[in-house]
Each structure stands twice: as C-alpha cells, then as structure tokens.
Protein backbone atom coordinates (compact mmCIF):
# COMPACT_ATOMS: atom_id res chain seq x y z
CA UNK A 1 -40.02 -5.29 -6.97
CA UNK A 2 -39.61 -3.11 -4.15
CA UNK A 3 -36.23 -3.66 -1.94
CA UNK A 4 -36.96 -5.28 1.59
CA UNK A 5 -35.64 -8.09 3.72
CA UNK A 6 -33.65 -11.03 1.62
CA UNK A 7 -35.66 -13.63 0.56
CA UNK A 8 -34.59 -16.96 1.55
CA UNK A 9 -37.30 -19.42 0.22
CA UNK A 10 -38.92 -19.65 -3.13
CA UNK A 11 -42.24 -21.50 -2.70
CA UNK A 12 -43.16 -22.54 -6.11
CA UNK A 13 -46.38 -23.72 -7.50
CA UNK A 14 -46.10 -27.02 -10.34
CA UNK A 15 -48.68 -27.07 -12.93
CA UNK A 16 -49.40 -24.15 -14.77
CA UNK A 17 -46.09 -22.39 -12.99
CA UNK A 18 -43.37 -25.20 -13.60
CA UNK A 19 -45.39 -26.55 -16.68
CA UNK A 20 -47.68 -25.10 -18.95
CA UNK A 21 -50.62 -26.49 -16.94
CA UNK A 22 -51.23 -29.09 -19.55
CA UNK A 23 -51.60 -32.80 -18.76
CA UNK A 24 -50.74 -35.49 -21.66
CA UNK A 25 -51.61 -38.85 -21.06
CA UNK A 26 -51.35 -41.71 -22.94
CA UNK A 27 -53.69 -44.85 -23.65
CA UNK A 28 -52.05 -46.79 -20.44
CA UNK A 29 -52.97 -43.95 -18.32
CA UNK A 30 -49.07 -42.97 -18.29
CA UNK A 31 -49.14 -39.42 -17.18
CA UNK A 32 -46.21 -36.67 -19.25
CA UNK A 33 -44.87 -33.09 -18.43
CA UNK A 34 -43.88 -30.42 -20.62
CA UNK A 35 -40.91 -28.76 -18.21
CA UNK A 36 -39.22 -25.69 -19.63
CA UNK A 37 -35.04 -26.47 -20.10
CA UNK A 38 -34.56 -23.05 -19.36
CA UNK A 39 -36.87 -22.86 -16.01
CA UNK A 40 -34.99 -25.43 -14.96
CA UNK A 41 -31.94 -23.60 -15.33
CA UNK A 42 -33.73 -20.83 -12.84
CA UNK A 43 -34.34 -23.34 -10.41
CA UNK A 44 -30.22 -24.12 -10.48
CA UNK A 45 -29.90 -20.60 -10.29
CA UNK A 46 -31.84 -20.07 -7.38
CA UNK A 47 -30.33 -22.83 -5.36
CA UNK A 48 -26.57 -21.85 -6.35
CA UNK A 49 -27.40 -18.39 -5.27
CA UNK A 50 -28.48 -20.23 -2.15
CA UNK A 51 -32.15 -19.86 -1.34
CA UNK A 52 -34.27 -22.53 -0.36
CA UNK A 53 -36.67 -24.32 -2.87
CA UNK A 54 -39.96 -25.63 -2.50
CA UNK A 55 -42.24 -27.48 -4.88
CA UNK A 56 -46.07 -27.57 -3.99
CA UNK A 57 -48.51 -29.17 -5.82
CA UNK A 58 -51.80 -30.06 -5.31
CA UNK A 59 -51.23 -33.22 -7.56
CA UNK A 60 -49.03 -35.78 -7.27
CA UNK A 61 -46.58 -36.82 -10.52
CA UNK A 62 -43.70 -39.67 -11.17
CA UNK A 63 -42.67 -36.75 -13.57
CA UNK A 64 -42.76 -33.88 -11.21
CA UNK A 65 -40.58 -36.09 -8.57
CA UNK A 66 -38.50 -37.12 -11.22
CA UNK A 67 -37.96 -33.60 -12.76
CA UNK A 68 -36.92 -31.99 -9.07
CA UNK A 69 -34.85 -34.75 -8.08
CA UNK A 70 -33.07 -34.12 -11.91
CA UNK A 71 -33.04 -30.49 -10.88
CA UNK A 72 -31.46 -31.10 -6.97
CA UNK A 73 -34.77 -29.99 -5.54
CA UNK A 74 -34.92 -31.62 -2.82
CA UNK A 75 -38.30 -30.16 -1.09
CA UNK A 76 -40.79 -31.91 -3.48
CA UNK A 77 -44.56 -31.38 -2.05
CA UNK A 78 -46.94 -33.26 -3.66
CA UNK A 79 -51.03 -34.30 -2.92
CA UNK A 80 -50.78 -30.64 -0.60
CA UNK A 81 -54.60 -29.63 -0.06
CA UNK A 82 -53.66 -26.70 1.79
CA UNK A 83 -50.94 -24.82 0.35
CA UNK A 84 -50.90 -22.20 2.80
CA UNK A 85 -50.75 -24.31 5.44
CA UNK A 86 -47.62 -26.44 4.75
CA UNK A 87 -46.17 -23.16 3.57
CA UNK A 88 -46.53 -21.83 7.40
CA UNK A 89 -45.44 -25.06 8.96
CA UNK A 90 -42.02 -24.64 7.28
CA UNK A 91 -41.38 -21.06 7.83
CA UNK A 92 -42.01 -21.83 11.62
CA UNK A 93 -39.66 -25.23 11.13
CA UNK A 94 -37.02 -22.80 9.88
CA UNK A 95 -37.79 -19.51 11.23
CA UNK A 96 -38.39 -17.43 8.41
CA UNK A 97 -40.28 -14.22 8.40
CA UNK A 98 -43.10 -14.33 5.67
CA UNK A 99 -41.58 -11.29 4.16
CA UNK A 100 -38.26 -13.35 3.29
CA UNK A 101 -40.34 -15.45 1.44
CA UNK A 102 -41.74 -15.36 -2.21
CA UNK A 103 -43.98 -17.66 -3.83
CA UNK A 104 -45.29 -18.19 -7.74
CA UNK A 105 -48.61 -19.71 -8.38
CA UNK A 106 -51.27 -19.83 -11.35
CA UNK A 107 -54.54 -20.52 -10.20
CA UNK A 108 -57.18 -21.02 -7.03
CA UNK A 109 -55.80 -23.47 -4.58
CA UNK A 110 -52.38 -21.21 -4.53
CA UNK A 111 -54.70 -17.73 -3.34
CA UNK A 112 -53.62 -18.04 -0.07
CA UNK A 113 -49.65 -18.79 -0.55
CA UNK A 114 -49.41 -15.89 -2.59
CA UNK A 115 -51.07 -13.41 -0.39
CA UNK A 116 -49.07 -14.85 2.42
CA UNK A 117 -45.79 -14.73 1.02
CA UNK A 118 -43.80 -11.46 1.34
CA UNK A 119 -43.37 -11.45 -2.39
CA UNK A 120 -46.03 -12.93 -5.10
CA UNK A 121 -46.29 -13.11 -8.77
CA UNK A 122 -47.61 -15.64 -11.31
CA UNK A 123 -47.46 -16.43 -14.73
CA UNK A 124 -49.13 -14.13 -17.69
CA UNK A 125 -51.60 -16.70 -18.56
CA UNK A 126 -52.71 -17.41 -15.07
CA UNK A 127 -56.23 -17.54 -14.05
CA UNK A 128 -57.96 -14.32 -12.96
CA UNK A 129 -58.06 -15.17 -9.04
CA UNK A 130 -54.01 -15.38 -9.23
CA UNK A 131 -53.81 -12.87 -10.67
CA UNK A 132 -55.85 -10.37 -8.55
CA UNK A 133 -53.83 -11.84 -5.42
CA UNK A 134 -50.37 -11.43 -6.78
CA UNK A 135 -48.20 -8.27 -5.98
CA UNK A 136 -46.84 -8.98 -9.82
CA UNK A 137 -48.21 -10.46 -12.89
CA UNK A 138 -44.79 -11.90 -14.96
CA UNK A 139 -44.27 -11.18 -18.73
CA UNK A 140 -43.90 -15.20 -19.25
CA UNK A 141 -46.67 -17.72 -19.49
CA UNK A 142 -46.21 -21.08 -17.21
CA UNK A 143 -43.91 -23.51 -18.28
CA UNK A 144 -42.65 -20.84 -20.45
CA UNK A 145 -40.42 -18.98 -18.56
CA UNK A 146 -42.20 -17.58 -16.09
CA UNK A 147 -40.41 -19.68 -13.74
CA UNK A 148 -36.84 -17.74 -14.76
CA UNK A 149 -38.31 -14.77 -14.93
CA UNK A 150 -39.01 -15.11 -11.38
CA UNK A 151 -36.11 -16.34 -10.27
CA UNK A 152 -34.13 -13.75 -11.42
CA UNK A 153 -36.42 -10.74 -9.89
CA UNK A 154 -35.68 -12.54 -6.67
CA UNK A 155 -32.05 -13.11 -7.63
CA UNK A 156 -31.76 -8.88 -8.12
CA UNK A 157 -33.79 -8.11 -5.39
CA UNK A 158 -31.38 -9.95 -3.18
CA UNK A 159 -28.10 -8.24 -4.95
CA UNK A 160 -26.99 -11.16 -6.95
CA UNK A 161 -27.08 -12.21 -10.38
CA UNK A 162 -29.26 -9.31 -12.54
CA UNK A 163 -31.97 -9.81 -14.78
CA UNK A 164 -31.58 -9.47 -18.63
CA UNK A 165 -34.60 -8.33 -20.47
C-alpha cells in the first residue's frame, strides 16, 4: 500500500468481510454468525491505535449488533441500501478527506464504497465485481482473516503497529 495521508476511518463491510458470508439459521428462524476471534482482535487493534470504525451492512443482525457492541464498535450500520451514501454523509459529519479513509467489502452493493474510499481491498474469496474495484485483493478469505489482515496494512501504513506475515 502506497504511503499517503493517515487514514482515520475504517469503513468495513459485514457479511462475507466480518463473516464468511454464510448465514445459519435454525428451525425457529433464529439467525447465527460465524465471527473470526482473531478479526475481532483487528477490530481492537484498530480502535486502540485510534481510528474510527464503521460497520455497514446491507442486512440487519441481533448477532452483528451484538458482536460490535462485544467488540466496542460503536458505529453499527445496519439495513444501509446505499453504502456509498452513508459513507459520504459521515466523512462530511466529521470532515474527513476520502483519501484518509479505507474501506473492505466482498461483493456488489459495496462497488461504490470501495472505489470511493482512498484505500480499498476485499477478501480473497470475494466476488468478481469487488474485486475488479478494489486497489488490493487480501491473501485471507472473509471471516477468515481478511479482516486482520486489513487492519494491520492500515495500521503500517499509518506508522504503527507492523504487519507479520
């Protein structure tokens, strides 16, 4: 990742980035997440090293409010239609240039927060359109580390905490 302005706010995507993109339900309807223990230690990571954190999905999820709240997220989007468009709203709310923002996303629906972010990647088992519209395609899968692997790109970029391979 090429140096540039700091980031300051991780936008990140839920299913298929946070999780693997796999829904399990059982025969009440109850809806369960697969989060990755060690993603979630990213996400600590991220907001210790003191950037902003932001959770979009297009769904909304008991478990995915339950899992940020665990995690001391505390800017939980969820049933967001237009990704891009909340995304823009905050930057203007807190006056952040696009290019001190990154953003991680899997599929479709998060096309236009990647390309409008300063930095993009997504996961290695995205789907095709995210991964023609991200700057970087990550060595992890979603829900798999790709989350971490992220995190600590940005973490480098910004001179903090390196990445191990």
């Amino acid at each position: 990742m090429k140096a540039g302005r700091r980031i300051r706010v991780l936008f990140f995507d839920v299913d298929g980035v946070l999780t693997d993109g796999r829904l399990y339900m059982d025969d009440r309807g109850r809806e369960l997440k697969v989060f990755d223990t060690k993603d979630g230690h990213g996400i600590k990571m991220a907001l210790q090293g003191g950037l902003k954190v932001v959770w979009i999905s297009g769904r909304e999820s008991l478990a995915t409010a339950r899992r940020a709240r665990d995690l001391g997220v505390r800017l939980c989007y969820q049933k967001v239609g237009d990704k891009e468009a909340l995304y823009r709203r905050l930057c203007r709310k807190w006056s952040i240039d696009p290019s001190e923002t990154a953003a991680i996303g899997d599929d479709e629906p998060d096309v236009p927060l990647l390309t409008a972010a300063g930095f993009s990647a997504c996961p290695s088992d995205a789907a095709p359109p995210a991964r023609k519209a991200a700057q970087l395609v990550l060595k992890s899968a979603g829900g798999r580390g790709a989350v971490r692997e992220f995190v600590e790109m940005v973490l480098e970029r910004n001179g903090g905490r390196t990445r191990r391979d």
